[in-house]
N, C-alpha and C. Protein backbone atom coordinates (compact mmCIF):
# COMPACT_ATOMS: atom_id res chain seq x y z
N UNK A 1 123.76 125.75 63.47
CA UNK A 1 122.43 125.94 64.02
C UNK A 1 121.56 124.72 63.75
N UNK A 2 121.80 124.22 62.93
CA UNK A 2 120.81 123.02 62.18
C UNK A 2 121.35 122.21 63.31
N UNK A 3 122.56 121.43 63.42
CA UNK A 3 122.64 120.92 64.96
C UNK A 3 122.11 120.67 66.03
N UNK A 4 122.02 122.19 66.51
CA UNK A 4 121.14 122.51 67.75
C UNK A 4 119.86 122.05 67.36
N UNK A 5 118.80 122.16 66.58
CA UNK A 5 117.14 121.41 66.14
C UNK A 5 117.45 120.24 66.28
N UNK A 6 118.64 119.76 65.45
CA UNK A 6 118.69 118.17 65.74
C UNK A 6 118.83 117.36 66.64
N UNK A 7 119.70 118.17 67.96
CA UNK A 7 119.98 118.02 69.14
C UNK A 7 118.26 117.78 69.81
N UNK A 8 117.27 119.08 69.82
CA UNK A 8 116.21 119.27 70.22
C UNK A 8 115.47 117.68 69.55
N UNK A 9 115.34 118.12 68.99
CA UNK A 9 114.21 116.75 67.87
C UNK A 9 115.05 115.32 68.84
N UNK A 10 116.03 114.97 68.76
CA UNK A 10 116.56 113.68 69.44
C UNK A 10 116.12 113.80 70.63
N UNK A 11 116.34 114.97 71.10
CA UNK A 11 116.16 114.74 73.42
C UNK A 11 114.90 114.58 73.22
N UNK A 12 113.96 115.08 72.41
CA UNK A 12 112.53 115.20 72.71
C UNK A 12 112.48 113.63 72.71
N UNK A 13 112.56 113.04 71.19
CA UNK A 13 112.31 111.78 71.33
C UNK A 13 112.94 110.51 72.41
N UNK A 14 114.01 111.09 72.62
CA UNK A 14 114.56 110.55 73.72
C UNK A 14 113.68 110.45 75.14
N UNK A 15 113.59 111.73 75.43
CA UNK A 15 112.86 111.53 76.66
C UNK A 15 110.94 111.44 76.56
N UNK A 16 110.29 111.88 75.60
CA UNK A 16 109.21 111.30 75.40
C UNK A 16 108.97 110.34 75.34
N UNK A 17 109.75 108.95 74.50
CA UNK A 17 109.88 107.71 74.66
C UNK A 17 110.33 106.91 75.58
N UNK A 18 111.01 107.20 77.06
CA UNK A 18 111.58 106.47 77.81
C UNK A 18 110.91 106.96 78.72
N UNK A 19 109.68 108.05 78.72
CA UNK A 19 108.94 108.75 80.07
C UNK A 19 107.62 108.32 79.32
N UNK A 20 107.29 107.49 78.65
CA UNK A 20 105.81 106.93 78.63
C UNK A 20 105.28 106.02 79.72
N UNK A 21 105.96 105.36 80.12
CA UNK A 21 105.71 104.20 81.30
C UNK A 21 105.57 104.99 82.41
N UNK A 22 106.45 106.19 82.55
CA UNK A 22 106.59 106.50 83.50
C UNK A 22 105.47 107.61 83.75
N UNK A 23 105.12 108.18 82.78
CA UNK A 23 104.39 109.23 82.71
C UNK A 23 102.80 108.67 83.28
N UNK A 24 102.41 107.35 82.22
CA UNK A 24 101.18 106.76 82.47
C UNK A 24 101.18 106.31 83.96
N UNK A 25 102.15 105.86 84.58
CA UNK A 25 102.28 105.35 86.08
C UNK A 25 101.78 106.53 87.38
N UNK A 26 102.27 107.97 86.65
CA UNK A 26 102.43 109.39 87.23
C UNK A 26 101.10 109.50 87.46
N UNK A 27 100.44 109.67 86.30
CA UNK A 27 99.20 109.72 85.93
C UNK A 27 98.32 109.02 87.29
N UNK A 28 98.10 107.83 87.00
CA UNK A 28 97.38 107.10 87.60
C UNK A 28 97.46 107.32 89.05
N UNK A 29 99.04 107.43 89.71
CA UNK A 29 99.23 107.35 91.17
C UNK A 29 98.28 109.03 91.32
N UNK A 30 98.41 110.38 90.56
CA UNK A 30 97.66 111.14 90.88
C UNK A 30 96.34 110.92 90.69
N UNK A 31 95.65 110.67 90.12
CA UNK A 31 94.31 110.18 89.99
C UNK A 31 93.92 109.58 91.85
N UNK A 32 94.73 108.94 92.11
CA UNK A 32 94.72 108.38 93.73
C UNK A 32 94.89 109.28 94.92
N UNK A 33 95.32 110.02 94.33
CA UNK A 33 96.08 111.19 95.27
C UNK A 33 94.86 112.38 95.39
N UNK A 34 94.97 112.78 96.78
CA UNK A 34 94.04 114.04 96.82
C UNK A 34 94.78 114.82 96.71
N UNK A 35 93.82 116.30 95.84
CA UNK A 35 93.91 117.13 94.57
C UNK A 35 95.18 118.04 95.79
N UNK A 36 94.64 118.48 97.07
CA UNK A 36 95.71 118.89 97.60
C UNK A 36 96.76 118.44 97.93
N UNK A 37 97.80 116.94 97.47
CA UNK A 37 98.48 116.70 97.44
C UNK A 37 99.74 116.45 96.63
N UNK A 38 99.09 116.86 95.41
CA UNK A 38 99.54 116.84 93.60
C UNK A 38 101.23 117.69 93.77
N UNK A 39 100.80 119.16 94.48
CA UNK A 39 102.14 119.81 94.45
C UNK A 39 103.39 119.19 94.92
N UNK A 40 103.14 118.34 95.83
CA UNK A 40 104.33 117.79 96.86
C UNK A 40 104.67 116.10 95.72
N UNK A 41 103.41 115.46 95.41
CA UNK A 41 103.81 114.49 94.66
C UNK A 41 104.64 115.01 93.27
N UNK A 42 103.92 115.81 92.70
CA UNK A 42 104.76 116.22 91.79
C UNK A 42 106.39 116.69 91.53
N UNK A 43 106.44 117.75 92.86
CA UNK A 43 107.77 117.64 92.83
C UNK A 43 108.75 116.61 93.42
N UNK A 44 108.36 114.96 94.14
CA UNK A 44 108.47 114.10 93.90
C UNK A 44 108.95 113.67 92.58
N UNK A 45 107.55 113.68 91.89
CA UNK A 45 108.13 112.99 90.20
C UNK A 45 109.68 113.86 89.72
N UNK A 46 109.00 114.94 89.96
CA UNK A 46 110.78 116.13 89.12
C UNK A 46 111.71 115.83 89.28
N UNK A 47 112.04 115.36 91.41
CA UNK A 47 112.82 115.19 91.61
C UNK A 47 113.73 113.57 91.24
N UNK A 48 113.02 113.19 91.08
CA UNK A 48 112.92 111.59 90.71
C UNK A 48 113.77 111.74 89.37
N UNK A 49 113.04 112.24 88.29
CA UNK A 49 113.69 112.56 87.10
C UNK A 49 114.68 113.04 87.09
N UNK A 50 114.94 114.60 87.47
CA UNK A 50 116.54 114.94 88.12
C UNK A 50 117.48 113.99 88.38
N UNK A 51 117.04 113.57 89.67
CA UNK A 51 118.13 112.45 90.07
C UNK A 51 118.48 111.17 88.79
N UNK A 52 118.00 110.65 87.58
CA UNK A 52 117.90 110.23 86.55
C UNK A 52 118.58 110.24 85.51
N UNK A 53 118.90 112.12 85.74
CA UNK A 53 119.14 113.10 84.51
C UNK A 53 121.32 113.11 85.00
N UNK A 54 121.07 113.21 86.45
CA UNK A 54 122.43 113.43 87.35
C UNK A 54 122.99 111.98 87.35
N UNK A 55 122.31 110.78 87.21
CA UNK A 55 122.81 109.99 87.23
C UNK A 55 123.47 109.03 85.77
N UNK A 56 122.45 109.82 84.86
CA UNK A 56 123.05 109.70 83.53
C UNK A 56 123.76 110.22 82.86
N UNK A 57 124.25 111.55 83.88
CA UNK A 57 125.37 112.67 82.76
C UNK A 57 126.67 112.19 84.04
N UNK A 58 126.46 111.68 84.88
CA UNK A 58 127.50 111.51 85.83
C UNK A 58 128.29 109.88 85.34
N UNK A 59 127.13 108.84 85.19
CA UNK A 59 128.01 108.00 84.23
C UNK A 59 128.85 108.03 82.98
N UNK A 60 127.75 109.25 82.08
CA UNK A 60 128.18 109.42 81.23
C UNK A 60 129.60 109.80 80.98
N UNK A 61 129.74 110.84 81.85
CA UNK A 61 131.83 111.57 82.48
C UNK A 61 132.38 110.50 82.85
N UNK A 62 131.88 109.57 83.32
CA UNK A 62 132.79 108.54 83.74
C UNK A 62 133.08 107.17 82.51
N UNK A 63 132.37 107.56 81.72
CA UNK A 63 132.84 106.66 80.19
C UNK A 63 133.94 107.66 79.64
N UNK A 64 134.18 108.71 79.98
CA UNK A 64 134.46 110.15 78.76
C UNK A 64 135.94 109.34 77.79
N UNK A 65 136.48 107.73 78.75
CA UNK A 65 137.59 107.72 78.00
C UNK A 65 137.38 106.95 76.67
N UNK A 66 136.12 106.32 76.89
CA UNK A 66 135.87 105.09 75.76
C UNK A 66 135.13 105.76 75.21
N UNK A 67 135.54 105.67 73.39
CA UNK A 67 135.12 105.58 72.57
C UNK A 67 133.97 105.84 72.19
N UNK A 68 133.44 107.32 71.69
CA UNK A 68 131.81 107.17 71.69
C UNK A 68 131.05 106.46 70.79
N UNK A 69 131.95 106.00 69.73
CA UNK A 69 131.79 104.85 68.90
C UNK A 69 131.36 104.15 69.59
N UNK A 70 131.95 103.45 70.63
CA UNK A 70 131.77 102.23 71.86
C UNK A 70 130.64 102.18 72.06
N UNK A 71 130.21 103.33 72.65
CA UNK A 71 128.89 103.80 73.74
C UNK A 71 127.59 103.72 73.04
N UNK A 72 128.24 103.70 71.29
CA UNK A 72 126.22 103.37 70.84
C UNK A 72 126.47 101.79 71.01
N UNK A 73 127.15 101.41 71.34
CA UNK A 73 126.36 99.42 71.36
C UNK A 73 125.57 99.36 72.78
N UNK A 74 125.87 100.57 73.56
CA UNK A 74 124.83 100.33 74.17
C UNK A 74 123.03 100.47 73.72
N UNK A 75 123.30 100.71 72.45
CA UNK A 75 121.65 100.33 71.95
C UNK A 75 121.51 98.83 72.39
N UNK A 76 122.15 98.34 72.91
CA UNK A 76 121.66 97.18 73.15
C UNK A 76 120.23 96.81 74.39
N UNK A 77 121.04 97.83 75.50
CA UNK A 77 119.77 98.02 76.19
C UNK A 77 118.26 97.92 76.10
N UNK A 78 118.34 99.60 75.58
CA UNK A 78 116.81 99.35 74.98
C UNK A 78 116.32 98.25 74.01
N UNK A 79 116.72 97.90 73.11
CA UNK A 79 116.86 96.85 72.59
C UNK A 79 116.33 95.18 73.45
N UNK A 80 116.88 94.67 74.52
CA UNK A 80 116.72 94.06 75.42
C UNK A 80 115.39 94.46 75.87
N UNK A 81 115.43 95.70 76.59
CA UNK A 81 113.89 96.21 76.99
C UNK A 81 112.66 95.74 76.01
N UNK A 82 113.21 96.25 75.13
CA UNK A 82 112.07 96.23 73.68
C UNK A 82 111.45 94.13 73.38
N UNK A 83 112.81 93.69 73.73
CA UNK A 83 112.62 92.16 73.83
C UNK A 83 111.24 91.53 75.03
N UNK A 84 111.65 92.16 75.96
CA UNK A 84 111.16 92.13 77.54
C UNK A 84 110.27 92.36 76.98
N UNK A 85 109.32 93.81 76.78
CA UNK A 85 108.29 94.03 76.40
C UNK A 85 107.45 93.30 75.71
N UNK A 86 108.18 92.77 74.53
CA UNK A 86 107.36 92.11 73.60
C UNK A 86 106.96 90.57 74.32
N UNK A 87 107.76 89.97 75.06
CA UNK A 87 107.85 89.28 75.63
C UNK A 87 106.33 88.59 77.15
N UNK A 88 106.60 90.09 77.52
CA UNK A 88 105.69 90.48 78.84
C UNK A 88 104.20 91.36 78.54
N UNK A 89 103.62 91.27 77.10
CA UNK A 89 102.70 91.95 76.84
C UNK A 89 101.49 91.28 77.86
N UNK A 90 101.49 90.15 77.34
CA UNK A 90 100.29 89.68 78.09
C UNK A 90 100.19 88.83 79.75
N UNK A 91 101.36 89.74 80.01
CA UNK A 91 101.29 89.33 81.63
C UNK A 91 100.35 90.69 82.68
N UNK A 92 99.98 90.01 83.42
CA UNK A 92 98.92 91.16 84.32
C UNK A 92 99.65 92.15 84.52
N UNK A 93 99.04 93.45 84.72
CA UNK A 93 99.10 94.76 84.98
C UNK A 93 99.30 94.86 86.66
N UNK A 94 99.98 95.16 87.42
CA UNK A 94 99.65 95.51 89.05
C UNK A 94 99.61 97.03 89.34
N UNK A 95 97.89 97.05 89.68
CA UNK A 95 97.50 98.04 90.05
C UNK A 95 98.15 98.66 91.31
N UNK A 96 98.31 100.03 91.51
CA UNK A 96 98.88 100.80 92.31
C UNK A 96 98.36 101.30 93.32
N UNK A 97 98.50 100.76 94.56
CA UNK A 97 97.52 102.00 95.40
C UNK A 97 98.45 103.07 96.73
N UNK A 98 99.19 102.74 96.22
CA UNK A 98 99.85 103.53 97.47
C UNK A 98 100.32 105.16 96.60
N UNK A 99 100.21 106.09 97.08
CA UNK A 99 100.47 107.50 96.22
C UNK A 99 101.33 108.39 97.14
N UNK A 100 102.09 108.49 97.99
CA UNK A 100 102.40 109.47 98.15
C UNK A 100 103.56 110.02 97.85
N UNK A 101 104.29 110.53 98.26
CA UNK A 101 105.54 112.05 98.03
C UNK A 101 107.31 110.54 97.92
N UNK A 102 106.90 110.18 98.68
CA UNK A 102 108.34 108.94 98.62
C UNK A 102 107.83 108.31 97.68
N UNK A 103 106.66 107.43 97.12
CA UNK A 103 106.17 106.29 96.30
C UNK A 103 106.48 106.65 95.33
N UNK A 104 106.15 107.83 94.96
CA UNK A 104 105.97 108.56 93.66
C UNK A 104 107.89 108.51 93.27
N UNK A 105 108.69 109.30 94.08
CA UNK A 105 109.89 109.25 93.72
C UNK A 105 110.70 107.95 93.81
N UNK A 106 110.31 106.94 94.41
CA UNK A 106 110.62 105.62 94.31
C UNK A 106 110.32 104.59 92.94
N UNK A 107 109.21 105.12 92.60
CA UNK A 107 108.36 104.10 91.59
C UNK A 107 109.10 104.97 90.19
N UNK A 108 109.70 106.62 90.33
CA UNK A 108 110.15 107.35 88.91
C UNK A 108 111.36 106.60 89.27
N UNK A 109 112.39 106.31 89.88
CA UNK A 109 113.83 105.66 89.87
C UNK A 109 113.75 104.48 89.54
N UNK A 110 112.79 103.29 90.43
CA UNK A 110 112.64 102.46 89.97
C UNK A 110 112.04 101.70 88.37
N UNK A 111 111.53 102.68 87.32
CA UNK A 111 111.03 102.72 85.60
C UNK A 111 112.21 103.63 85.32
N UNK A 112 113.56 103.82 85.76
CA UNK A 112 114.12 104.54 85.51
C UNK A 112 115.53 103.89 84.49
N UNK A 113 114.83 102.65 84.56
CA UNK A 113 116.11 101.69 84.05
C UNK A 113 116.35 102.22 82.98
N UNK A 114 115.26 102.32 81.93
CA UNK A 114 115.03 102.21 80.27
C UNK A 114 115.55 103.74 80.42
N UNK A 115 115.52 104.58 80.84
CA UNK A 115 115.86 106.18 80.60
C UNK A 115 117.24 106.14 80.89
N UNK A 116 118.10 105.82 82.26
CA UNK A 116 119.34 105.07 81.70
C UNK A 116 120.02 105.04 80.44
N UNK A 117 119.24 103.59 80.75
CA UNK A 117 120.00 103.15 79.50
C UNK A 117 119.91 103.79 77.89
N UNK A 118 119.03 105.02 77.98
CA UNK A 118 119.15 105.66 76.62
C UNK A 118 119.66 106.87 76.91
N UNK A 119 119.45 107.56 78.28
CA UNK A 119 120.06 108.93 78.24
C UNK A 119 121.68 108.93 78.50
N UNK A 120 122.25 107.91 78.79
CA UNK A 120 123.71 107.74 79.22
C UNK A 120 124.46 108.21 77.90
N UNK A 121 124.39 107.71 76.80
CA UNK A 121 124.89 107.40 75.66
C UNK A 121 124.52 109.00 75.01
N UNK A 122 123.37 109.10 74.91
CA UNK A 122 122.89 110.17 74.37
C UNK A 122 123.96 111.70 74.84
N UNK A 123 123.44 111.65 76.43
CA UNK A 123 124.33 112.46 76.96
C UNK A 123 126.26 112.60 76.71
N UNK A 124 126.48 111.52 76.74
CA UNK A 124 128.01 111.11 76.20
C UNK A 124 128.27 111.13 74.45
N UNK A 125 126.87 111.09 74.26
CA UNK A 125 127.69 111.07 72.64
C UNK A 125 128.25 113.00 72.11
N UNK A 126 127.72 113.75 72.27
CA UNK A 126 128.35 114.44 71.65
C UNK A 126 128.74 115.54 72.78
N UNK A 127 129.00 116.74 72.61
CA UNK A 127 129.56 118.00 73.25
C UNK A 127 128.97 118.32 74.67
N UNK A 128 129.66 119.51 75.59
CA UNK A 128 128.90 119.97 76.24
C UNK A 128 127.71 121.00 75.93
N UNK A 129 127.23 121.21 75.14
CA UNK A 129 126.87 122.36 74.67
C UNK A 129 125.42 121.38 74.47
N UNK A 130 125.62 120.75 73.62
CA UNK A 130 124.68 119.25 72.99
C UNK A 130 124.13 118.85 74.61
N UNK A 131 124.95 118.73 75.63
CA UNK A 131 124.32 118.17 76.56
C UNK A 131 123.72 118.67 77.46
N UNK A 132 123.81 119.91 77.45
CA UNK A 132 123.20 121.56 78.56
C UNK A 132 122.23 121.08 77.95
N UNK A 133 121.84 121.55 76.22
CA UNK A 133 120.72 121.03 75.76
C UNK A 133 119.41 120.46 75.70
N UNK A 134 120.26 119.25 75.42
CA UNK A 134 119.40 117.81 76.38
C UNK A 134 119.01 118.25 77.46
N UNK A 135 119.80 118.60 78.30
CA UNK A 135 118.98 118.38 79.80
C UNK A 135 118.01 119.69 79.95
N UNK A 136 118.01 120.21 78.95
CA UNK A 136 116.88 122.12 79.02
C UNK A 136 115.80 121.29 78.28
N UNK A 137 115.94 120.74 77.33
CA UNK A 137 114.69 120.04 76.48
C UNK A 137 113.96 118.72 77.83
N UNK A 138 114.74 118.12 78.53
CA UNK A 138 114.01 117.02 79.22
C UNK A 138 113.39 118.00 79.97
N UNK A 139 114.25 119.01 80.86
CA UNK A 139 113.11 119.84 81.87
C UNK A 139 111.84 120.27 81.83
N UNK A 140 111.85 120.74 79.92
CA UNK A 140 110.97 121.19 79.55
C UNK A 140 110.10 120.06 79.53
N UNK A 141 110.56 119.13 78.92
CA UNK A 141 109.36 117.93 79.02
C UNK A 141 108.56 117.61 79.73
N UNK A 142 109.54 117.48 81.11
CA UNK A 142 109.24 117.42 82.36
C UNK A 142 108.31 117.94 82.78
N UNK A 143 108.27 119.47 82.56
CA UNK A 143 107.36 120.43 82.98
C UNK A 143 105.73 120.01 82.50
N UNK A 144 105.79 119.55 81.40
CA UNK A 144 104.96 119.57 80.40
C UNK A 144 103.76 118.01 81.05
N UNK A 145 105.12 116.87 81.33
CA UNK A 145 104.70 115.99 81.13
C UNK A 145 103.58 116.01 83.07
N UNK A 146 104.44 116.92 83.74
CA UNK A 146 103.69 117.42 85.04
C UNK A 146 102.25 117.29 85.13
N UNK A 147 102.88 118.70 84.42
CA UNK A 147 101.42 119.44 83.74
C UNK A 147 100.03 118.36 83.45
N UNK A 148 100.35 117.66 82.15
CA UNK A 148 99.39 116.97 81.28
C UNK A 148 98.98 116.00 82.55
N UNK A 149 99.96 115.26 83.05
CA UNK A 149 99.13 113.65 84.22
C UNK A 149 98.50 114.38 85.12
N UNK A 150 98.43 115.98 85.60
CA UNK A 150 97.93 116.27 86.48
C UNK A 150 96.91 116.96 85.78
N UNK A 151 96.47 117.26 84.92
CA UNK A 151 95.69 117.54 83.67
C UNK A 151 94.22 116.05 83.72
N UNK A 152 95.14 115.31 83.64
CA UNK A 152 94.38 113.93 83.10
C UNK A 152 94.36 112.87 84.53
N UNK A 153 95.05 112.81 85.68
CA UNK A 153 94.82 112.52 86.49
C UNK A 153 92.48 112.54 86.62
N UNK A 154 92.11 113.31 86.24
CA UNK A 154 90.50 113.11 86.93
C UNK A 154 90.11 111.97 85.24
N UNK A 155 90.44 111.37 84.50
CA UNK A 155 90.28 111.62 83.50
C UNK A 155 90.63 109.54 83.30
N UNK A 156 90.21 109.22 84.32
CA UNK A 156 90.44 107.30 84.34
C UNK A 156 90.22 106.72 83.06
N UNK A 157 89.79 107.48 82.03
CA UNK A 157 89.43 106.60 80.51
C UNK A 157 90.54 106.66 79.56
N UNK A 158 91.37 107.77 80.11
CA UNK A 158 92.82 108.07 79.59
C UNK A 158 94.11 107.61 79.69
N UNK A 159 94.20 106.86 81.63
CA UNK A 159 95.06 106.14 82.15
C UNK A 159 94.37 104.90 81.35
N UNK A 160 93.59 104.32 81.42
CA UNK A 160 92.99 103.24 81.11
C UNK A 160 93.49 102.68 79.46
N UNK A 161 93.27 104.10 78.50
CA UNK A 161 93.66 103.82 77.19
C UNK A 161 95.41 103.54 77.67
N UNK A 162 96.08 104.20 78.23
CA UNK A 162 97.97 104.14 78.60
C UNK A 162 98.07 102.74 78.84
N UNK A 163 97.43 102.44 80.16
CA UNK A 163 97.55 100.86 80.68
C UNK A 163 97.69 100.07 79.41
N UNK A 164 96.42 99.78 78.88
CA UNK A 164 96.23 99.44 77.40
C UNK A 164 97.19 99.28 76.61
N UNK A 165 97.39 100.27 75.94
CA UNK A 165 98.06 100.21 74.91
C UNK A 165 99.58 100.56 74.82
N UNK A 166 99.66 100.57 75.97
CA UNK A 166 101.17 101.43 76.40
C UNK A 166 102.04 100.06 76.01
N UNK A 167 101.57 98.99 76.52
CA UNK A 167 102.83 97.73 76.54
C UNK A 167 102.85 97.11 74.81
N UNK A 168 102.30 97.80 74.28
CA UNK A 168 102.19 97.26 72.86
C UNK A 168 102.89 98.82 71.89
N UNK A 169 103.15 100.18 72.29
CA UNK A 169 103.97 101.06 72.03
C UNK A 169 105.12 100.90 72.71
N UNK A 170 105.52 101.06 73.77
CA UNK A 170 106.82 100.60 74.35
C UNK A 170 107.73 99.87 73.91
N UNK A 171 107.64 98.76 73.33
CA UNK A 171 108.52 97.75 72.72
C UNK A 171 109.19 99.16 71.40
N UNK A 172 108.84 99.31 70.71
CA UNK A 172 108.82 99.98 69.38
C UNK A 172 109.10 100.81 69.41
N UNK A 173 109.26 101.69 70.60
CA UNK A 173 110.04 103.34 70.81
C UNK A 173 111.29 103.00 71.64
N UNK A 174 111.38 101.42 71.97
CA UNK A 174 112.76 101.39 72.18
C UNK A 174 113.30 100.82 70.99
N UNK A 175 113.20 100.08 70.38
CA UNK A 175 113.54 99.62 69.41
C UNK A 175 114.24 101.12 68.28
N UNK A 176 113.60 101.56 68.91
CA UNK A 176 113.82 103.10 67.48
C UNK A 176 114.70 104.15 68.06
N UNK A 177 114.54 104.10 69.70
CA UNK A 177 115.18 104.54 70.46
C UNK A 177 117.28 103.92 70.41
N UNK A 178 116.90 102.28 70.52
CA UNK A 178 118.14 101.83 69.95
C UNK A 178 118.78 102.11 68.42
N UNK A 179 118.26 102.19 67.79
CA UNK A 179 118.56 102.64 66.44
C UNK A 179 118.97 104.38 66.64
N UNK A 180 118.22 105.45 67.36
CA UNK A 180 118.89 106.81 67.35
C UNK A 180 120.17 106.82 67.92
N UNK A 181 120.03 105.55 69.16
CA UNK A 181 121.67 105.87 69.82
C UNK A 181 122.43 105.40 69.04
N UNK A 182 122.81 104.32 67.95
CA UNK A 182 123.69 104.41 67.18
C UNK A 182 124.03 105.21 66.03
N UNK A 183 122.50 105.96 65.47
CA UNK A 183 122.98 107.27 65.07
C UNK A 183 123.82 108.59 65.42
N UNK A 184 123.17 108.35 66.82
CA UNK A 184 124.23 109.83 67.54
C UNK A 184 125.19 109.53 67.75
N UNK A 185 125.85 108.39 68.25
CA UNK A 185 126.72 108.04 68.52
C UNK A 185 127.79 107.79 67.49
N UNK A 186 127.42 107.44 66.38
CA UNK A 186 127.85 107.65 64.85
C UNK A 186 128.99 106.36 65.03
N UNK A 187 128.59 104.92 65.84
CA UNK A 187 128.55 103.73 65.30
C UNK A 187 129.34 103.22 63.93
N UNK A 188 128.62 103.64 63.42
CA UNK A 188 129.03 102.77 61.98
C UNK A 188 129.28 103.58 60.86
N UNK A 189 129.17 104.70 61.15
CA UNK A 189 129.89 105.70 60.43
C UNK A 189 130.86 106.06 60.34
């Protein structure tokens, strides 16, 4: 049973940390969006994520022969990201103006790199059971993370703090993010 929490506690951080960019981006394109259009963008974003979630448990089966030892050096990824970031702090921001039902699911695939590259491994490192899991904890996230940008969508002092400060957290939740996948993956153990 202790497992299963630990399972929970990792996806959370897993997907809370690789859906910040994406979340603050969510955010903002609704803020643009009229209020009667939120339902259709939204399930946009879901579907976006889904397709994310299918494309990271579908690679993942297709590693199933190598080594899950192997599969944490893909901390390297995020890792790289985390480089990029630190790298690209002080390059301009490009504001968004286009919002609708395709943009929205284009712009979640396209920030979809960094979730990739951490949910692949994650998903592959341990059981099926571990990975039903995962993907019940991201939904939930999902739900949540809906919820909150369409919450904070009227709320421009909030996207504004994300814009902000987001590229100076990002580096550092991958960085930590690379360090869990060689935990789960049990690397060097």
């Amino acid at each position: 049973m202790h497992s299963l929490y630990a399972v929970i506690v990792v996806a959370t951080l897993a997907f809370v940390g690789t859906m910040l960019d994406n979340f603050f981006a969510f955010a903002a394109q609704l803020a643009l969006t009229r209020r009667d259009r939120f339902k259709r963008v939204s399930a946009a974003q879901a579907l976006g994520v889904a397709t994310l979630v299918v494309l990271a448990a579908g690679v993942g089966t297709l590693l199933e022969q190598v080594p899950t030892r192997w599969i944490g050096l893909l901390c390297i990824a995020p890792w790289a990201l985390a480089i990029h970031g630190w790298r690209s702090r002080a390059a301009p921001v490009h504001e968004q103006y286009r919002r609708g039902a395709l943009t929205t699911l284009t712009l979640c695939l396209a920030l979809g790199g960094d979730n990739l590259a951490v949910w692949i491994p994650l998903l592959r490192a341990n059981g099926s059971l571990h990975e039903v899991l995962t993907i019940a904890v991201f939904a939930l996230w999902e739900a949540v993370f809906i919820f909150a940008a369409q919450s904070i969508a009227s709320h421009p002092r909030v996207i504004s703090w994300g814009t902000r400060y987001g590229r100076t957290l990002i580096p550092w939740i991958y960085l930590g993010l690379g360090v869990l996948i060689l935990i789960e993956c049990g690397t060097f153990s």
